[in-house]
N, C-alpha and C. Protein backbone atom coordinates (compact mmCIF):
# COMPACT_ATOMS: atom_id res chain seq x y z
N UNK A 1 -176.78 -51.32 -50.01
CA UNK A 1 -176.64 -52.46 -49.12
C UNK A 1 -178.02 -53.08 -48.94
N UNK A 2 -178.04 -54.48 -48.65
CA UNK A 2 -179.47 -55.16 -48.29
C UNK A 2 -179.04 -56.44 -48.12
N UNK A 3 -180.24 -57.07 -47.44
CA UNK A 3 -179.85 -58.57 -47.27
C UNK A 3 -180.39 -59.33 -48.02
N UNK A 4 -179.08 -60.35 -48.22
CA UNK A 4 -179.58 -61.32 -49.31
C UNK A 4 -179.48 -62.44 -48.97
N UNK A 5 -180.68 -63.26 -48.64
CA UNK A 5 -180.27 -64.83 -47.68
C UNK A 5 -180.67 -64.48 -46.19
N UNK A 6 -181.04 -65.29 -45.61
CA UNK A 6 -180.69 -65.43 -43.72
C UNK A 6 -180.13 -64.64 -43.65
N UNK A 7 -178.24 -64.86 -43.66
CA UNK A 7 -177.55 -64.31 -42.73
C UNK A 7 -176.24 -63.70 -43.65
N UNK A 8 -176.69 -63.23 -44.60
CA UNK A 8 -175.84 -62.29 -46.19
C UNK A 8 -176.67 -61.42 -46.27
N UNK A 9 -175.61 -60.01 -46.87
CA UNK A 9 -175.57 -59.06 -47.28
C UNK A 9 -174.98 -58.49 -48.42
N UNK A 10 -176.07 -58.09 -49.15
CA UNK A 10 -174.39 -57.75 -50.64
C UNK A 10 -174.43 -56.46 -50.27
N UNK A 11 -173.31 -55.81 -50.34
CA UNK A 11 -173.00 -54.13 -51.00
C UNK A 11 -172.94 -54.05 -52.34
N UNK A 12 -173.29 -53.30 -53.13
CA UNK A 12 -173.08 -52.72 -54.67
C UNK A 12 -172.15 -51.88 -54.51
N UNK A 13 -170.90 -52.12 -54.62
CA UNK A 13 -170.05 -50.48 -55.22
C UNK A 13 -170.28 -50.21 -56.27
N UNK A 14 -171.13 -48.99 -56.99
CA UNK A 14 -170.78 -48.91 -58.58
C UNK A 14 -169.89 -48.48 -59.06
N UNK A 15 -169.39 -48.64 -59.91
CA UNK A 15 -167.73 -48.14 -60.77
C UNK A 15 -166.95 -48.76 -59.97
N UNK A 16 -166.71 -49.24 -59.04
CA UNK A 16 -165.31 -49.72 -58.33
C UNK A 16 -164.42 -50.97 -58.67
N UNK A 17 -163.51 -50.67 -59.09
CA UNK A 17 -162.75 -52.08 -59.30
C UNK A 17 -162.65 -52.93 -57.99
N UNK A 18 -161.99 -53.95 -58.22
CA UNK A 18 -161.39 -54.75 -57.10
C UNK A 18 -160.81 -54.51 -56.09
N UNK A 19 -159.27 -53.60 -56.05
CA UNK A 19 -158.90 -53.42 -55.08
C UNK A 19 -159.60 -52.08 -54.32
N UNK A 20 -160.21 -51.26 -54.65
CA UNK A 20 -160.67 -50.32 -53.66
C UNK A 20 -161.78 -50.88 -53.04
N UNK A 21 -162.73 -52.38 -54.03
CA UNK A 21 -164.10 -52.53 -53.03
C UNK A 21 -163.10 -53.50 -52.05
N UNK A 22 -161.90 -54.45 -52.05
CA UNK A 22 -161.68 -54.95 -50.91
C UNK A 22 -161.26 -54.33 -49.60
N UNK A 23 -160.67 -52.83 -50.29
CA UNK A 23 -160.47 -52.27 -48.95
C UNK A 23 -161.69 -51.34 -48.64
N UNK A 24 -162.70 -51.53 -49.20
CA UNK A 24 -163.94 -51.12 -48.18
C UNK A 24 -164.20 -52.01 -47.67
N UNK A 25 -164.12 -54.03 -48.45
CA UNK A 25 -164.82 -54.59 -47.37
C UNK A 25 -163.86 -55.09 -46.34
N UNK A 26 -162.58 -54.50 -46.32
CA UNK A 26 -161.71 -55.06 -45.17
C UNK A 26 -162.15 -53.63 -44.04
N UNK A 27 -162.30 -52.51 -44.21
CA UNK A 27 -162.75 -51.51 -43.14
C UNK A 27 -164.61 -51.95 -42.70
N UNK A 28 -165.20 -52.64 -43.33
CA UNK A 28 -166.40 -53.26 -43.08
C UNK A 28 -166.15 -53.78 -41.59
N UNK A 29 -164.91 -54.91 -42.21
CA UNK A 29 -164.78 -56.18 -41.32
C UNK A 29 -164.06 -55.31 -40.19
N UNK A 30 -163.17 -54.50 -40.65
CA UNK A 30 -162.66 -53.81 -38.91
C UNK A 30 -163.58 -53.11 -38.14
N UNK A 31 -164.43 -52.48 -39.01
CA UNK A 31 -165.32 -51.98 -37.60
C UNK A 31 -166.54 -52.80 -37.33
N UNK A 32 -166.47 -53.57 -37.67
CA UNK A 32 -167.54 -54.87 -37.25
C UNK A 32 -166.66 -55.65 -35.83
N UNK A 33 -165.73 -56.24 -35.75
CA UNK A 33 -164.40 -56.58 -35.44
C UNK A 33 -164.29 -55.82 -34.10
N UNK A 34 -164.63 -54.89 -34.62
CA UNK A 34 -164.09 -53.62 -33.20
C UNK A 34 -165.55 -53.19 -32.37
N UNK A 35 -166.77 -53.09 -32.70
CA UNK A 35 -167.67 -53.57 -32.39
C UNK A 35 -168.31 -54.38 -31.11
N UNK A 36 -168.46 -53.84 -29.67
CA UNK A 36 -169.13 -54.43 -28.95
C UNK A 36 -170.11 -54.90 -28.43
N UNK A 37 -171.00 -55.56 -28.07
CA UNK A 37 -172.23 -56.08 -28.23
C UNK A 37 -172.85 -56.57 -27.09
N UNK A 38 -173.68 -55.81 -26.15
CA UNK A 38 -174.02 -56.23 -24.88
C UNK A 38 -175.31 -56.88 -25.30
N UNK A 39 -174.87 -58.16 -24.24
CA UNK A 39 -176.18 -59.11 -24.24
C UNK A 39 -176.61 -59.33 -23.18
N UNK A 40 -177.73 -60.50 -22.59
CA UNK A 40 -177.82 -60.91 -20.99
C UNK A 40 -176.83 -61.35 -20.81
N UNK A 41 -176.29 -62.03 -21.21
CA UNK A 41 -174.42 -62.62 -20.88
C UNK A 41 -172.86 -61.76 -20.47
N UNK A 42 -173.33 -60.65 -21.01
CA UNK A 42 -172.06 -59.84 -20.88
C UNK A 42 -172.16 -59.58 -22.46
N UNK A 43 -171.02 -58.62 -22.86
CA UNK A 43 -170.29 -58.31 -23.89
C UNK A 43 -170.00 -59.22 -24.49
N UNK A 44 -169.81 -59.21 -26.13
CA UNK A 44 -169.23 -59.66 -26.90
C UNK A 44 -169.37 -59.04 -28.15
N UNK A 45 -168.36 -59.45 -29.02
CA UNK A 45 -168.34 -59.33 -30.40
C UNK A 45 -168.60 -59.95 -31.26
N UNK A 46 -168.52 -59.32 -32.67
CA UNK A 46 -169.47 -60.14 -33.95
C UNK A 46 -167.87 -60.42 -34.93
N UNK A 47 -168.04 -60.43 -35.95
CA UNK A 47 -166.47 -61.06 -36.32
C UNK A 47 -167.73 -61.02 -38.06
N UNK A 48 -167.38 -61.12 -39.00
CA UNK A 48 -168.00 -60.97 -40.37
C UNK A 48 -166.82 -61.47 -41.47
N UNK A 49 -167.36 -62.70 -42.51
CA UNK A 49 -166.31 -63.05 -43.23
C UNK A 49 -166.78 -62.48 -44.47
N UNK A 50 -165.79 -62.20 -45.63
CA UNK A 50 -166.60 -61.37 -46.54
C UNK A 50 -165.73 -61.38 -48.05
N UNK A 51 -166.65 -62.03 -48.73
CA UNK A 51 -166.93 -62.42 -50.34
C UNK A 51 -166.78 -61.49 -50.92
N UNK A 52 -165.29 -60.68 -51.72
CA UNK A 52 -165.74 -59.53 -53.23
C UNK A 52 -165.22 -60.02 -54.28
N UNK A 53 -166.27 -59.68 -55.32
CA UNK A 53 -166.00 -59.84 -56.68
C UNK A 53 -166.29 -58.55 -57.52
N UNK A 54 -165.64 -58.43 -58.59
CA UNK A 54 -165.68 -57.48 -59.62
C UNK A 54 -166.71 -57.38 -60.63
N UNK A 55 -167.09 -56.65 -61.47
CA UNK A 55 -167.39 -57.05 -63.01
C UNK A 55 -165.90 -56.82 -64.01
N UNK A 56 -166.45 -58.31 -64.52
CA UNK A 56 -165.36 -58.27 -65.60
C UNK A 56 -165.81 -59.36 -66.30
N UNK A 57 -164.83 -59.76 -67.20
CA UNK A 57 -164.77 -61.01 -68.30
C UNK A 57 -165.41 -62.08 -67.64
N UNK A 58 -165.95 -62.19 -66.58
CA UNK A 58 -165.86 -63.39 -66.07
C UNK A 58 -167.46 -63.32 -65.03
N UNK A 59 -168.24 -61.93 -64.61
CA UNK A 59 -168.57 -61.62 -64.53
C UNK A 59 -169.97 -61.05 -65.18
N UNK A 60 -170.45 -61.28 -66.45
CA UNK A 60 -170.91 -60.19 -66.97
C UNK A 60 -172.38 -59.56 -66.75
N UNK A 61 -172.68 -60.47 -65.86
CA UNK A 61 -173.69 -60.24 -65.54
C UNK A 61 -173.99 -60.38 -63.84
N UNK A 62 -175.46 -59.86 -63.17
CA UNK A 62 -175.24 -59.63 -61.79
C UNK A 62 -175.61 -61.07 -61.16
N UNK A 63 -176.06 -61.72 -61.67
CA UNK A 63 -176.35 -63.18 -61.00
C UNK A 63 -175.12 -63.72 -60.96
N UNK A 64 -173.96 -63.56 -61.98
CA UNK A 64 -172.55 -64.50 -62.03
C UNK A 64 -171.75 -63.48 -60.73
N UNK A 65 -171.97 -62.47 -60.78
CA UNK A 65 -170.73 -61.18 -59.84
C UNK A 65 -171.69 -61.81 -58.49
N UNK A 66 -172.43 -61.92 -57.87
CA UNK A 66 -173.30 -62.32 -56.48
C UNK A 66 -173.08 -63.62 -56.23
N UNK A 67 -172.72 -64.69 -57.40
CA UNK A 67 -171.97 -66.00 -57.26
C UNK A 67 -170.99 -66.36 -56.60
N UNK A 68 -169.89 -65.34 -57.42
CA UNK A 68 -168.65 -65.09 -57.39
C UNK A 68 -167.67 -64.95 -55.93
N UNK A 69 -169.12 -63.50 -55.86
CA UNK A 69 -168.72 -63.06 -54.12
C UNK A 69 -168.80 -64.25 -53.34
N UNK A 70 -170.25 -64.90 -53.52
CA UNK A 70 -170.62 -65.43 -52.33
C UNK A 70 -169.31 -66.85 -52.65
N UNK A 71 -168.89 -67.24 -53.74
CA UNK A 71 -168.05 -68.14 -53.26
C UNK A 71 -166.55 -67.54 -52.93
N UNK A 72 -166.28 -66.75 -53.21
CA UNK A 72 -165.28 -65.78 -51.98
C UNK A 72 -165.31 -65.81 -50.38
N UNK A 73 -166.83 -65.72 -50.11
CA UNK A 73 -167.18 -65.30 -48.91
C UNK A 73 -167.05 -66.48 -48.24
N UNK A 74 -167.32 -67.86 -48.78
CA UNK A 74 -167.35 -69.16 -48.66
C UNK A 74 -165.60 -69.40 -48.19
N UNK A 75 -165.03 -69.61 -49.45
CA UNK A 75 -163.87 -69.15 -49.23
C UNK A 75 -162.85 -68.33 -47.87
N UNK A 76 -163.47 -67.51 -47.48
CA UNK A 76 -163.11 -66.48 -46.36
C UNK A 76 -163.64 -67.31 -45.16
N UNK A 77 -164.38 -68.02 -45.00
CA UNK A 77 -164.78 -68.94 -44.10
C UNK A 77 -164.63 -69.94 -43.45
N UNK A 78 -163.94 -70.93 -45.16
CA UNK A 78 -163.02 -71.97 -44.81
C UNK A 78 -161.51 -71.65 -44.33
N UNK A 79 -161.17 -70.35 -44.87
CA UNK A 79 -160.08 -69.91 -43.93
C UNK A 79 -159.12 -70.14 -43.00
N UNK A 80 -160.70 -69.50 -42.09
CA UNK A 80 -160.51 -69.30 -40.45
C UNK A 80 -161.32 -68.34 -39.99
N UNK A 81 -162.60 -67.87 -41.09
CA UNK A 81 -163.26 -66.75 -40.61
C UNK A 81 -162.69 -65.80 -40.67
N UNK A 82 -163.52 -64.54 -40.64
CA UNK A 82 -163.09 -62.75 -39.85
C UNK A 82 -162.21 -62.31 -40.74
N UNK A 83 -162.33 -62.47 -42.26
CA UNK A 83 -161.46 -62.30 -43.03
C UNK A 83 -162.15 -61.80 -44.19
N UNK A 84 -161.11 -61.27 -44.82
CA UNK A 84 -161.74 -60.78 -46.47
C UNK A 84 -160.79 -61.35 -47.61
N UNK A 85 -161.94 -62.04 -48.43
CA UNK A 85 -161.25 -62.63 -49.42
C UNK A 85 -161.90 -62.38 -51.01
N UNK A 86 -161.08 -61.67 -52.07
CA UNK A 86 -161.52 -61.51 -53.10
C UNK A 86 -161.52 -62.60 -53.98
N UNK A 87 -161.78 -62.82 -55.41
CA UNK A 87 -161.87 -63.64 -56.59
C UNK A 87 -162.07 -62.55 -57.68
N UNK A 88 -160.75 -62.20 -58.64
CA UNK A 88 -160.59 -61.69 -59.52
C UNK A 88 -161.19 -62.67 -60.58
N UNK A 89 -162.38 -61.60 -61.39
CA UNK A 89 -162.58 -61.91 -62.78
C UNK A 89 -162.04 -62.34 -64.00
């Protein structure tokens, strides 16, 4: 994990296909989600929208798979937020 940008983060799963990294990044987003956050204001929560992509055909390299995500993540945003949205290779 590390940050990439302001306010992005990539994870690397290695070896993982698609559907097992979305359900890591959908348990990301639940305990982010679930997550309370005391400020001078009171409590609140954070909410995280979130970009996965694979390697594959479409993919083949790590600059195109960090693309990919981030226009997923883009994607997950225009939405409605607080969501996880993949883009198969």
């Amino acid at each position: 994990m590390a940050r990439y940008g302001g306010e992005e983060f990539v994870i690397l799963l290695a070896e993982t296909e698609l559907d097992p990294a979305v359900e890591v990044a959908e348990r990301v987003r639940q305990i982010v989600e679930a997550t309370k956050l005391a400020t001078g204001r009171g409590t609140t929560h954070l909410t995280v929208s979130v970009g996965v992509a694979a390697h594959g055909p479409a993919t083949l390299d790590l600059e195109t798979l960090i693309r990919r995500a981030d226009e997923a993540m883009y994607a997950a945003k225009q939405a409605g937020r607080n969501r996880v949205v993949a883009l198969a290779s």
